[in-house]
Protein backbone atom coordinates (compact mmCIF):
# COMPACT_ATOMS: atom_id res chain seq x y z
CA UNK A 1 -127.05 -100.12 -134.17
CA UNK A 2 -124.60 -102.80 -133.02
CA UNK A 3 -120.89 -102.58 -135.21
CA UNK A 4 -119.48 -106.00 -136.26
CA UNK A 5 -117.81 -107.99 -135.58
CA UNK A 6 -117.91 -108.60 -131.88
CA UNK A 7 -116.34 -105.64 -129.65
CA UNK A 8 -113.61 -105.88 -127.25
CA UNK A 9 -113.67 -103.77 -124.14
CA UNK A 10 -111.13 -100.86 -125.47
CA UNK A 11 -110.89 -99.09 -128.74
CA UNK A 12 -109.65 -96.66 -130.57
CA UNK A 13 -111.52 -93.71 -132.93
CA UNK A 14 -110.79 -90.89 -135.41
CA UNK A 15 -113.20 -87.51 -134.73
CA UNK A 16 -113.38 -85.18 -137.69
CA UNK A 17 -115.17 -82.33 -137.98
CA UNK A 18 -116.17 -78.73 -140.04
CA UNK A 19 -113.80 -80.47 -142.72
CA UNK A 20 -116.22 -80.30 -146.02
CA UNK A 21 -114.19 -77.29 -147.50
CA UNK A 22 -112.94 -77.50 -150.97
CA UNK A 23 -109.12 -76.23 -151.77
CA UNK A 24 -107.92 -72.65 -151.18
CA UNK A 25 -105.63 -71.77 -153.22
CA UNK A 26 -102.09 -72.07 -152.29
CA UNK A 27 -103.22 -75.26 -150.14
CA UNK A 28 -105.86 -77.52 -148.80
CA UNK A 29 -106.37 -77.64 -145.12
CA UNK A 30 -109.03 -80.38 -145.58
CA UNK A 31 -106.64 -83.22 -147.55
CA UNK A 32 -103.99 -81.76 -145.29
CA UNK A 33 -106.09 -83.45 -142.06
CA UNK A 34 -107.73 -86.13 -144.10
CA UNK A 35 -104.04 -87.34 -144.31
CA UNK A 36 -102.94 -86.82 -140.76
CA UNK A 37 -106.23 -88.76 -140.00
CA UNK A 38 -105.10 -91.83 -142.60
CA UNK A 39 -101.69 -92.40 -140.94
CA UNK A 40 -103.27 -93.25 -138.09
CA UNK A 41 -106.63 -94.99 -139.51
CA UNK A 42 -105.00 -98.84 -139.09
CA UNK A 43 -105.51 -98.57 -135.24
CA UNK A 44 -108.64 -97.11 -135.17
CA UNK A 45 -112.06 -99.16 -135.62
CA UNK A 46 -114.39 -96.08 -136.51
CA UNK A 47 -114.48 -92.83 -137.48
CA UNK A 48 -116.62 -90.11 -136.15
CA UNK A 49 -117.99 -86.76 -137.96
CA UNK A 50 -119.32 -83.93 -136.07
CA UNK A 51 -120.59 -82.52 -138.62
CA UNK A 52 -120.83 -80.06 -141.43
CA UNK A 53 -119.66 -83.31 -143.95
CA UNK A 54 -119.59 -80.48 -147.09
CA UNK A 55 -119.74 -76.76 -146.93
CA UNK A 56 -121.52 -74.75 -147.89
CA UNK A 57 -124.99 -75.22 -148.57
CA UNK A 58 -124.69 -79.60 -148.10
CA UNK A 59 -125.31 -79.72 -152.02
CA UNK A 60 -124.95 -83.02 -153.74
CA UNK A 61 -123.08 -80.82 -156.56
CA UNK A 62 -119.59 -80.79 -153.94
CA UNK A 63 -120.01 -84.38 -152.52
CA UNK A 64 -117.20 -85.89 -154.98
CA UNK A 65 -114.88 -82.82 -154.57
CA UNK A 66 -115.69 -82.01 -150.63
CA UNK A 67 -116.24 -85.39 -148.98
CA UNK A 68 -115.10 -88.97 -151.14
CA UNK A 69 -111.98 -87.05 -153.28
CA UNK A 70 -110.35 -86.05 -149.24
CA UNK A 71 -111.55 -89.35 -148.21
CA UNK A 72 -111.19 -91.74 -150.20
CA UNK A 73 -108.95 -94.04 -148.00
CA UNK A 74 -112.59 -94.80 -146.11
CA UNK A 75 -114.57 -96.15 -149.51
CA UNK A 76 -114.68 -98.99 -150.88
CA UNK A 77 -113.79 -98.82 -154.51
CA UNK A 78 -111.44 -95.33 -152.94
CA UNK A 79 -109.08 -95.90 -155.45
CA UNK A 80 -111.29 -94.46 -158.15
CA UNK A 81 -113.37 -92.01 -155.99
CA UNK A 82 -114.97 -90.46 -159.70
CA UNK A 83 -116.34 -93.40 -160.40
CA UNK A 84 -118.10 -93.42 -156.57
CA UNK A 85 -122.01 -91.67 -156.55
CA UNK A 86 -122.80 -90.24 -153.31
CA UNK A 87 -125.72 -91.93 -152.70
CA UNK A 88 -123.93 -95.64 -153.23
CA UNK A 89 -120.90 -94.79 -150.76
CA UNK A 90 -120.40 -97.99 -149.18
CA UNK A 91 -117.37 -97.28 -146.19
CA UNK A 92 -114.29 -100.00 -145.32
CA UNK A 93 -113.70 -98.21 -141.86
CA UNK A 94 -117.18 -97.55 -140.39
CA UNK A 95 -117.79 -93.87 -141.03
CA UNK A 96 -120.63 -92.71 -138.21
CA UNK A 97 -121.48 -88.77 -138.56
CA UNK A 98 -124.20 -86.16 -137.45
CA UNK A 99 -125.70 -83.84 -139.26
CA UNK A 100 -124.25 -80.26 -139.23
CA UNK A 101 -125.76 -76.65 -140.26
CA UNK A 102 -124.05 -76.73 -143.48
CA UNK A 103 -125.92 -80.20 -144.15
CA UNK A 104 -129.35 -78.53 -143.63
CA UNK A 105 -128.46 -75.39 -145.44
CA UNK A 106 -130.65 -74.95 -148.70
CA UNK A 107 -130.95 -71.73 -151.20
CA UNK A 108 -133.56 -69.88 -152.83
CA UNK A 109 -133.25 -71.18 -156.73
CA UNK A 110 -132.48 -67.59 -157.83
CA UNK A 111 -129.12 -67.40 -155.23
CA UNK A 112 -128.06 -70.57 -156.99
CA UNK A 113 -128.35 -69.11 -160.45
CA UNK A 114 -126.61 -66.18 -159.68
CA UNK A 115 -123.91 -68.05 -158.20
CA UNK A 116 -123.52 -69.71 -161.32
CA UNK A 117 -123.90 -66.22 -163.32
CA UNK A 118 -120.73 -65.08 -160.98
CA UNK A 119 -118.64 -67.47 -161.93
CA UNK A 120 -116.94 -65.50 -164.84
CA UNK A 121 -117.15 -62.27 -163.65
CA UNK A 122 -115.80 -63.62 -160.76
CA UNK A 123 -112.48 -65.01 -163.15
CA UNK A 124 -112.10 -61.81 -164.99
CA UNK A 125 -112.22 -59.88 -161.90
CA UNK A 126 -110.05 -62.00 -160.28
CA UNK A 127 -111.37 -62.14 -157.23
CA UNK A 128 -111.70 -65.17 -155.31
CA UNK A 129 -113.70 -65.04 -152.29
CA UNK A 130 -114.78 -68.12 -153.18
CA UNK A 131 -117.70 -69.87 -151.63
CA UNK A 132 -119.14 -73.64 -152.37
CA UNK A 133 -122.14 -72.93 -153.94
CA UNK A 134 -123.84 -74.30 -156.83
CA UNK A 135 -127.39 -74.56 -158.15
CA UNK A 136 -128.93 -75.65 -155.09
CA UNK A 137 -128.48 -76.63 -151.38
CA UNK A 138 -128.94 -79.90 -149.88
CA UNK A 139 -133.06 -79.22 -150.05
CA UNK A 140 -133.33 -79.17 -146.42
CA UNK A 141 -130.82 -82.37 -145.58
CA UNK A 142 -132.23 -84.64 -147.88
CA UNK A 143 -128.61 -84.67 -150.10
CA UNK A 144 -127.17 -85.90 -146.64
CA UNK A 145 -129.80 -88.44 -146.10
CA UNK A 146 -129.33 -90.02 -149.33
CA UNK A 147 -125.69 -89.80 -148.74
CA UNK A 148 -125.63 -91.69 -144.82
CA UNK A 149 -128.90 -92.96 -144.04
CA UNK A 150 -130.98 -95.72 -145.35
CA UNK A 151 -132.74 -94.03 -147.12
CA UNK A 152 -136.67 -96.32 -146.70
CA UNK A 153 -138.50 -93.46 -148.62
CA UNK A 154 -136.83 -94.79 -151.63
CA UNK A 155 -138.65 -97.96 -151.79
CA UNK A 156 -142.23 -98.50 -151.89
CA UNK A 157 -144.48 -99.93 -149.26
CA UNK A 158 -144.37 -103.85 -150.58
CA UNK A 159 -142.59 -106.79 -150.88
CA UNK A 160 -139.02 -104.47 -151.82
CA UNK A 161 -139.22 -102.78 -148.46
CA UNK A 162 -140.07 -105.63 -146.12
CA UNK A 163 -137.35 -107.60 -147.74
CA UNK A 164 -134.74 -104.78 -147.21
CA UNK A 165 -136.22 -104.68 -143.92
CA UNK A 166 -135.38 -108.42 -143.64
CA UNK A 167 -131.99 -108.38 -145.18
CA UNK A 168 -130.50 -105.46 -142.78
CA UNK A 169 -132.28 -105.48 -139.90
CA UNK A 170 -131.79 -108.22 -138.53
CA UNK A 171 -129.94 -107.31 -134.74
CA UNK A 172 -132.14 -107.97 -132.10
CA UNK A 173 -131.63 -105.09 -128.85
CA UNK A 174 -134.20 -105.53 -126.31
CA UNK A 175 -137.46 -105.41 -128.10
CA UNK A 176 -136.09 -103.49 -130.85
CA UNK A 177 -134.82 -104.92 -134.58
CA UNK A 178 -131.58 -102.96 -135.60
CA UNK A 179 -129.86 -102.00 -138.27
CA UNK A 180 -126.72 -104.42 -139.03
CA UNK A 181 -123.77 -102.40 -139.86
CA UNK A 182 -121.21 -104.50 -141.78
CA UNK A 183 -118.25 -102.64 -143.54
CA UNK A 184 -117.63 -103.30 -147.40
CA UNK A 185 -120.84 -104.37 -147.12
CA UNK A 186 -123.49 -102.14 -146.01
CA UNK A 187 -122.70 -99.25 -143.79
CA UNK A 188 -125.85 -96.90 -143.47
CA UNK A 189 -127.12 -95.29 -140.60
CA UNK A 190 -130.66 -95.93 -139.13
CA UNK A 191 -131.65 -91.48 -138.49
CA UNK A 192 -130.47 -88.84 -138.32
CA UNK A 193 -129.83 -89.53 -134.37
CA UNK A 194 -129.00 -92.77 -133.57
CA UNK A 195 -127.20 -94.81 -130.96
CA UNK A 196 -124.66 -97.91 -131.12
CA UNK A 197 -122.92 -99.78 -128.48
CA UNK A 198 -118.81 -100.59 -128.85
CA UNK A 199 -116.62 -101.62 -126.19
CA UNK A 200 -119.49 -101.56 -123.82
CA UNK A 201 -119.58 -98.14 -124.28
CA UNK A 202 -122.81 -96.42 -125.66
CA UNK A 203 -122.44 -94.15 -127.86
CA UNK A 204 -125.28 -91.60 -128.76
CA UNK A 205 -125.32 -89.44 -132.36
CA UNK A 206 -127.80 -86.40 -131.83
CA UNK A 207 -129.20 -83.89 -134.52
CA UNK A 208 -129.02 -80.45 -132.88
CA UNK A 209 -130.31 -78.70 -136.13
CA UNK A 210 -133.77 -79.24 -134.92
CA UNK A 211 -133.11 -78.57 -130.92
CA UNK A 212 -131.15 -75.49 -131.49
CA UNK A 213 -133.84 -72.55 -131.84
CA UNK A 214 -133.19 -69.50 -129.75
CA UNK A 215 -134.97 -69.37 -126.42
CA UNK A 216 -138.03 -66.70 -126.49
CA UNK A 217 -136.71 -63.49 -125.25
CA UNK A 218 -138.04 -62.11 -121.88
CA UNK A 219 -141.06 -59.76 -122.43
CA UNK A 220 -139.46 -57.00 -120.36
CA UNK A 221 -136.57 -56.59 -122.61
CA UNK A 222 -137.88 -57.81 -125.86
CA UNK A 223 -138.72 -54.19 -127.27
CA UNK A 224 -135.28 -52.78 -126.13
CA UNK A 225 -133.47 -56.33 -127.45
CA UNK A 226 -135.44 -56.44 -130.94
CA UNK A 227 -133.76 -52.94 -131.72
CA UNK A 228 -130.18 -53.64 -130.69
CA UNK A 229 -130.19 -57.08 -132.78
CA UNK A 230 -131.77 -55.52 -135.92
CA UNK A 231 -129.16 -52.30 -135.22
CA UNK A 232 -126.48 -55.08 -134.88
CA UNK A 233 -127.85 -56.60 -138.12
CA UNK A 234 -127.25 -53.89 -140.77
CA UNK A 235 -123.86 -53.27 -139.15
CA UNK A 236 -123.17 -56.42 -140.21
CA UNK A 237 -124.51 -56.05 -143.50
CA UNK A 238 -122.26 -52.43 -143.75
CA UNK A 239 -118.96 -54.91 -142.87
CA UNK A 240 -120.04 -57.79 -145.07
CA UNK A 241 -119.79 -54.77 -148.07
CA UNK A 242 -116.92 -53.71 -147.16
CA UNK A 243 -114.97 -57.16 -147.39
CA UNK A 244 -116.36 -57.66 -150.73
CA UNK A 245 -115.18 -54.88 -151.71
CA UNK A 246 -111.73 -55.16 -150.27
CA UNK A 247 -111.95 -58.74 -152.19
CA UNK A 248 -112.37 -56.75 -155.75
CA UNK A 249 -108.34 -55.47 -155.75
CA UNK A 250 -106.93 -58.61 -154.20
CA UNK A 251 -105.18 -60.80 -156.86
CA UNK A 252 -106.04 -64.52 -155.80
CA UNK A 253 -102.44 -65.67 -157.81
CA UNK A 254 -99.96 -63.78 -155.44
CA UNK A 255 -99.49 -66.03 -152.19
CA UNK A 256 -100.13 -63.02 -149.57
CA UNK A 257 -103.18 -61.35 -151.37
CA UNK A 258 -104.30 -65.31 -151.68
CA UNK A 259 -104.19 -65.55 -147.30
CA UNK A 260 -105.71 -62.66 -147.18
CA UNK A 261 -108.94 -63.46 -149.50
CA UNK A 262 -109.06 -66.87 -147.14
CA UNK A 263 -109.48 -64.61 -144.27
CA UNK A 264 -112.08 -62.41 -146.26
CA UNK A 265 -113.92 -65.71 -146.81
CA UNK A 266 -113.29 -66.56 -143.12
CA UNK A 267 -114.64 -63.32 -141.75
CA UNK A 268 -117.50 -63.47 -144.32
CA UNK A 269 -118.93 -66.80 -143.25
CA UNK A 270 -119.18 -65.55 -139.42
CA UNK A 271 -120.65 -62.51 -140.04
CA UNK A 272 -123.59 -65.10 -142.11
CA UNK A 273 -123.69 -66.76 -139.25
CA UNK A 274 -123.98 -64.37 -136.76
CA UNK A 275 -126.68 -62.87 -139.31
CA UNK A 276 -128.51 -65.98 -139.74
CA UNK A 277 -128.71 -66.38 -135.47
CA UNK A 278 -129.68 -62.79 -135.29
CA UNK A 279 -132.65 -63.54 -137.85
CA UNK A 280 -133.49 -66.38 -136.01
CA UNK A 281 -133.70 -64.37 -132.23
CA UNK A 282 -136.03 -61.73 -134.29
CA UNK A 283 -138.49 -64.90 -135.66
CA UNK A 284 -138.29 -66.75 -132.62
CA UNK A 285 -142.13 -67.17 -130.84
CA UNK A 286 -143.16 -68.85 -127.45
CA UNK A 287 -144.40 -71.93 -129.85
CA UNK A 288 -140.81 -72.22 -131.98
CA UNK A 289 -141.06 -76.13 -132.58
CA UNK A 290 -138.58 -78.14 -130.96
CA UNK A 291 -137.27 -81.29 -131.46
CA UNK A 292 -138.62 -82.79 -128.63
CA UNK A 293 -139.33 -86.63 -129.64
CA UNK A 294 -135.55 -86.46 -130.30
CA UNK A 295 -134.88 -85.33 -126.64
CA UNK A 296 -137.69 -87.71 -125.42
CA UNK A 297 -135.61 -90.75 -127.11
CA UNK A 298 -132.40 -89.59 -125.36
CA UNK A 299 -133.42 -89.31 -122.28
CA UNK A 300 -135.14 -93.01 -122.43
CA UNK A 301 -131.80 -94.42 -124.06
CA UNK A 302 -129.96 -92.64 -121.12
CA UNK A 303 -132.15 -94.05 -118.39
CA UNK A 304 -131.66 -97.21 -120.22
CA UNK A 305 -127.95 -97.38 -120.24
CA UNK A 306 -127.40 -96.60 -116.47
CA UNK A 307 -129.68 -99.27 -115.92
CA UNK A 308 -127.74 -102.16 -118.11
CA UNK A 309 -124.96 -103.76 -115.93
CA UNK A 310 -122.71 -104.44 -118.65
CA UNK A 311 -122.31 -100.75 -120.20
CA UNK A 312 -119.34 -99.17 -118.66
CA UNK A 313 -119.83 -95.38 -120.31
CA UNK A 314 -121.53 -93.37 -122.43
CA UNK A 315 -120.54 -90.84 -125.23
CA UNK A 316 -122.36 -88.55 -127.12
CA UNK A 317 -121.91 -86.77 -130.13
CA UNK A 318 -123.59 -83.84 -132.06
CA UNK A 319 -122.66 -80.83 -133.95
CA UNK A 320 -123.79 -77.42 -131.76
CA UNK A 321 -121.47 -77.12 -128.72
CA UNK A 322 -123.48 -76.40 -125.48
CA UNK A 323 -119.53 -75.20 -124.04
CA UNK A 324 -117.05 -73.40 -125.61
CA UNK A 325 -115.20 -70.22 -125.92
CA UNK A 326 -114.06 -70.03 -129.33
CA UNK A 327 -114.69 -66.36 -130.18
CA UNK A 328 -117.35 -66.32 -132.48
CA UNK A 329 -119.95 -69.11 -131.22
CA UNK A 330 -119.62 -68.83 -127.21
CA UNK A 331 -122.09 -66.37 -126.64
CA UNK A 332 -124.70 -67.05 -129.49
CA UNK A 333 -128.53 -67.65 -128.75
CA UNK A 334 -128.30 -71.21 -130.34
CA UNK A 335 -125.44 -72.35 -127.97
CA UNK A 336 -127.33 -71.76 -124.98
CA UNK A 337 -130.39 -73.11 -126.27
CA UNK A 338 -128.62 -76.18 -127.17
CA UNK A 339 -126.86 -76.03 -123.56
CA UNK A 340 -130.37 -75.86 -121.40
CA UNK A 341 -132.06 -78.09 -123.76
CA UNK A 342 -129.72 -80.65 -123.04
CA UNK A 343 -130.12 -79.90 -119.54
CA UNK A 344 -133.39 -80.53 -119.65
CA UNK A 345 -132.63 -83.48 -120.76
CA UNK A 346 -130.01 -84.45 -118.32
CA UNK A 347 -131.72 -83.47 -115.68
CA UNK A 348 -134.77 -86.11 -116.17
CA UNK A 349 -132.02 -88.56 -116.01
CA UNK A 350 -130.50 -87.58 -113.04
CA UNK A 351 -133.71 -87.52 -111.15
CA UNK A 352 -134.24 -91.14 -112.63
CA UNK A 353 -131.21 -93.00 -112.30
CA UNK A 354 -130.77 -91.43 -108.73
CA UNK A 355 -127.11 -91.73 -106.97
CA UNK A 356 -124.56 -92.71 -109.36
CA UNK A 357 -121.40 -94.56 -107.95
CA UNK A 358 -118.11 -91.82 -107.01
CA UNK A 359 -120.48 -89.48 -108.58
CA UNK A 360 -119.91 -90.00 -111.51
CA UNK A 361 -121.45 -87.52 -114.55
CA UNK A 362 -124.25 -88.63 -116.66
CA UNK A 363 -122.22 -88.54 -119.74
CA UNK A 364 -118.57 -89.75 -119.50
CA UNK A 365 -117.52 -87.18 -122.64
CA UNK A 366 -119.33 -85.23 -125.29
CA UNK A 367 -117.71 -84.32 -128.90
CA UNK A 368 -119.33 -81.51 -130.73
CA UNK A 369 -118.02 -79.41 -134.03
CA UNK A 370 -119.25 -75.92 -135.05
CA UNK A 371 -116.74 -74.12 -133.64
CA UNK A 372 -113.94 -73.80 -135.95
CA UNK A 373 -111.21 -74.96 -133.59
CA UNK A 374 -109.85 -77.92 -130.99
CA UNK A 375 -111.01 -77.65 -127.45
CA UNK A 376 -111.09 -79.33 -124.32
CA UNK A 377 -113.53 -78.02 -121.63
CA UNK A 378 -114.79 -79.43 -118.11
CA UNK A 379 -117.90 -78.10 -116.50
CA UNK A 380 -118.06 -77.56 -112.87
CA UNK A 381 -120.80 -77.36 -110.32
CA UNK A 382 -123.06 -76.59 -112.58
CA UNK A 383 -126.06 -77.83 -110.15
CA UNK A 384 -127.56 -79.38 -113.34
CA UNK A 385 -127.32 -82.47 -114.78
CA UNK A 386 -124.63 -81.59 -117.03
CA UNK A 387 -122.20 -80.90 -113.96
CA UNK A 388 -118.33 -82.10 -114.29
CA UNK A 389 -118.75 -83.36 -117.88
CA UNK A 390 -115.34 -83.62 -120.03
CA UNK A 391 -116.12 -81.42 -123.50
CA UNK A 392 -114.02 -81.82 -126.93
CA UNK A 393 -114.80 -79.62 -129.61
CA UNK A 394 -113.44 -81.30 -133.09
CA UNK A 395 -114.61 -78.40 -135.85
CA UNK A 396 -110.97 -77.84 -137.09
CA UNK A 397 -110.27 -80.43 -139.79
CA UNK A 398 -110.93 -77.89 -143.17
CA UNK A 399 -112.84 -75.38 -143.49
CA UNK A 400 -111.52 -72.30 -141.76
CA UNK A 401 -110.85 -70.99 -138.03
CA UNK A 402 -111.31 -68.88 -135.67
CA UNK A 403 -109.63 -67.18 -132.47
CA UNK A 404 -110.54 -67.71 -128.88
CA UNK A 405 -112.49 -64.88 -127.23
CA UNK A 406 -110.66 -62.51 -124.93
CA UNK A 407 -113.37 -62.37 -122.06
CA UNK A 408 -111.38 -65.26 -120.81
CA UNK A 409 -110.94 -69.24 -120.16
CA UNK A 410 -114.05 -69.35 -117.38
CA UNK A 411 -117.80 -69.56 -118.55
CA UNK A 412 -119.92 -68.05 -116.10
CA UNK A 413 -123.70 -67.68 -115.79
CA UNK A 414 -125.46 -65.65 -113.03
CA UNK A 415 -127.27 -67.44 -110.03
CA UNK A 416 -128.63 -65.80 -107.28
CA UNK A 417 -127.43 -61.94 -108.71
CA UNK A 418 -123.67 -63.55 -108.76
CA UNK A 419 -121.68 -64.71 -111.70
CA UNK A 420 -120.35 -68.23 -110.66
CA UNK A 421 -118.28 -70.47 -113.03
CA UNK A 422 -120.01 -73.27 -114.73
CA UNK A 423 -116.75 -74.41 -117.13
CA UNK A 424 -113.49 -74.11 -117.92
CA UNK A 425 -111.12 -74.50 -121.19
CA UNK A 426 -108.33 -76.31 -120.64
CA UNK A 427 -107.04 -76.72 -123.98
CA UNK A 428 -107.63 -74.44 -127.10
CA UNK A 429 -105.86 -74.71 -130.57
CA UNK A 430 -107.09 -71.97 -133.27
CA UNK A 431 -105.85 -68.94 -135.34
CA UNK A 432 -103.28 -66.82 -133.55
CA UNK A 433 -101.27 -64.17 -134.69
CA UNK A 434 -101.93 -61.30 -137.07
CA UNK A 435 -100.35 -60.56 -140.40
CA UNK A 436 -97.15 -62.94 -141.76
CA UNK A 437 -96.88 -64.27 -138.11
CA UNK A 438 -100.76 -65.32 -138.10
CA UNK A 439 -100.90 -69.40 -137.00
CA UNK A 440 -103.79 -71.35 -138.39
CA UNK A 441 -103.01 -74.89 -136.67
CA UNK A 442 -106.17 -77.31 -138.05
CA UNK A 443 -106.85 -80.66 -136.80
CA UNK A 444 -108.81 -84.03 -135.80
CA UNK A 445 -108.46 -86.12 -132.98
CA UNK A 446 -107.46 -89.51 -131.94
CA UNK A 447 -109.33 -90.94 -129.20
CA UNK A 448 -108.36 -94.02 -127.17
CA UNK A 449 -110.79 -95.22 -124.81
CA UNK A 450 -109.12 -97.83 -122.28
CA UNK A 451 -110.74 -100.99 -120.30
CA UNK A 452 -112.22 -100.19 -117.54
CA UNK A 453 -115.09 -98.63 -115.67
CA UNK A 454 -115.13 -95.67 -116.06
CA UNK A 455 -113.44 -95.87 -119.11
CA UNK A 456 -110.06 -93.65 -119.38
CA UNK A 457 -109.96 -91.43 -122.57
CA UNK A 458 -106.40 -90.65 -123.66
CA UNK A 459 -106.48 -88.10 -126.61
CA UNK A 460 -104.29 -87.85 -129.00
CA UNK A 461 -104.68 -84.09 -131.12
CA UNK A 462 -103.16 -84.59 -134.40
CA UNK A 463 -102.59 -80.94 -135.95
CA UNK A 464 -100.82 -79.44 -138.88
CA UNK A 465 -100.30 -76.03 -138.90
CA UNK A 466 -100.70 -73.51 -141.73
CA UNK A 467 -98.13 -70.77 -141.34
CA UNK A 468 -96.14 -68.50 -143.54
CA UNK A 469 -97.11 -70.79 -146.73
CA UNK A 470 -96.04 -73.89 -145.53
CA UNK A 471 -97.49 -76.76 -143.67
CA UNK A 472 -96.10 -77.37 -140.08
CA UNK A 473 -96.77 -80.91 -137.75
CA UNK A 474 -97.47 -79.73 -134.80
CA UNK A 475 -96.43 -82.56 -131.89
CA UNK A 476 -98.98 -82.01 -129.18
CA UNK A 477 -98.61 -84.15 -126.20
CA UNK A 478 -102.08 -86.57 -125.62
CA UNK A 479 -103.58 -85.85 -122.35
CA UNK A 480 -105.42 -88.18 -120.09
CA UNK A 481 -108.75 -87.69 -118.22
């Protein structure tokens, strides 16, 4: 999917991501970024999403509040955003995103009525742990795919979808016609995953929803593991009652009590998650379907770009970080089944493409989201194809975040009966502090990728930082790799 008009051989981009929250209620993290990103939108010729566009459940019902009311400055027509329908968002600064959890998420029809029922009893009890949820989800993406894709179920097979066909796809790439992306104009996405080239870099847009199911347990220890995650899962349920509860005598209008219900709502949304990865551990079989056309695809693309002379890197982008150590996500089933999936993946490459000049990764950099915080990781020797890859996680821009783990800056993984170190964080911005002295610094990213080959990345953190009731710049220094 080719961006117009013709590229030059450096550019500039905005990465957002985990920034769909609405307000809390002494501030608004999300319009607080959304801002940041703005100042610095005139130099940049895209914008990137990692996904998780609007919490909680993806519905259509917070698309004008969540998504075009922060971000206006990217519509056309921005300047009335009440007047925009999600479906008919047309972008002025190309807008390219992946699908996130909270894009997929969908709810049984009697959760959304009784969020709806809560609503007053919620006001009279004035208690705010206030969560984004309406009638309904996003019916399994499809509010998403309406919102960013084009959207060919819509029309019927005849003369309305062969001239559509004719009007937009009209880019020739190898044998392939592609989807013309022309700001103002038309600015859909071909899929879900998806790949463009800019700068003679390609860039690659993944959907890890459907490549992120636990790996089957080992026989041995399924027995012994099926009982510690279903003890671990009413524990959880025992600590989710006891926050709702502590939410009941918490007055929402008194700045302190206020923090404290975000933190509530913080607290309650991992403990879901770690809930909803435990329940997916307990379902998972031998057969659990996998994405694998998806994987097939990037592979081929891969093996593709390392064989065209003229490409000088290669980015990818998706929401479920294979590497990170932010506290709550670095040790769940899904990350490593994204991480050897990918692998997997990497690994046919290497084995294809063969020696690579200065030995130089597959993948020049990777952006992910999901983890509610900034990060900068490398890998090491990791003996797969994945080795001495350059990792930014962009999942602070809005909705809440979270602390790096204690265990440590090193991921290891055991090889031959030894742990051995496969990565390392080298830069990690998230909630510090306890109490009145607690720090919640969000942010995005500005990404400048130089001439050259291999390209340079310079990147340029641009954070604001929540702290005693007031808003904070933070000046972080770029760094260079």
């Amino acid at each position: 999917m080719p961006l117009l008009p013709a590229t030059p051989l450096s550019c500039n981009n905005a990465v957002l991501g985990d920034s769909g929250s609405g307000s809390h209620r002494w501030h608004n993290p999300q319009r607080r970024i959304a801002e940041k990103a703005a100042e610095h939108l005139d130099s940049c010729q895209f914008v990137l999403h990692t996904g998780d566009v609007v919490y909680l459940t993806g519905s259509s019902e917070y698309y004008e509040r969540n998504f075009i009311e922060p971000y206006h400055f990217l519509l056309k027509g921005g300047d009335r955003p009440e007047a925009i329908d999600y479906r008919e968002m047309v972008f002025q600064t190309p807008f390219l995103p992946v699908p996130g959890n909270h894009d997929y998420y969908d709810l049984p029809f009697w959760v959304g009525i009784l969020a709806q029922i809560a609503l007053p009893i919620r006001f009279l009890l004035r208690s705010k742990i206030d969560i984004d949820i309406g009638w309904h989800g996003s019916y399994q993406g499809d509010t998403y795919a309406r919102a960013f894709i084009d959207y060919l179920c819509q029309y019927p097979v005849n003369t309305k979808l062969i001239d559509h066909l004719k009007h937009h796809y009209t880019v020739q790439w190898g044998d392939s016609r592609c989807l013309r992306y022309e700001p103002g104009v038309f600015t859909r996405i071909p899929n879900r995953y998806y790949t463009f080239r800019y700068g003679n870099i390609d860039f690659f847009a993944l959907d890890s929803n459907t490549f992120n199911a636990p790996l089957p347990m080992s026989k041995d220890g399924d027995r012994s593991q099926r009982s510690a995650l279903r003890e671990k899962r009413a524990d959880i349920e025992h600590q989710k009652r006891s926050l709702l509860m502590e939410g009941m005598f918490l007055n929402p209008d008194d700045p302190d009590q206020a923090e404290r219900l975000d933190d509530l709502r913080t607290k309650l949304e991992y403990l879901e998650e770690v809930e909803q990865d435990i329940n997916r551990q307990l379902a998972v079989q031998d057969s659990s379907p996998v994405d694998q056309a998806q994987l097939d695809w990037l592979r081929d693309r891969l093996i593709e770009s390392w064989q065209t002379p003229e490409v000088r890197g290669r980015i990818l982008f998706f929401h479920h970080p294979p590497y990170v150590t932010e506290a709550t996500k670095w040790y769940q089933a899904q990350t490593l089944a994204v991480r050897e999936r990918l692998r997997q993946v990497l690994d046919g490459v290497a084995r294809t493409v063969g020696d690579r000049p200065h030995d130089r990764p597959i993948i020049d950099l990777v952006l992910n989201g999901h983890a509610h915080c900034f990060e900068h990781l490398k890998t090491g020797d990791t003996q797969r194809g994945d080795a001495h890859i350059n990792w930014l996680v962009c999942g602070g821009s809005g909705y809440s975040l979270r602390r790096q783990r204690n265990e440590g800056l090193t991921l290891t993984e055991t090889r031959d009966g030894k742990d051995v170190e496969i990565a390392r964080s080298l830069r990690f911005l998230g909630r510090t502090g306890h109490g009145s002295s607690k720090h919640r610094p969000y942010s995005c990213l500005k990404i400048d990728v130089k001439a050259g080959s291999p390209p340079r990345f310079i990147v340029h953190p641009l954070v604001s930082d929540r702290f005693r009731h007031e808003w904070i710049d933070l000046p972080v220094e770029p760094f260079e790799f």
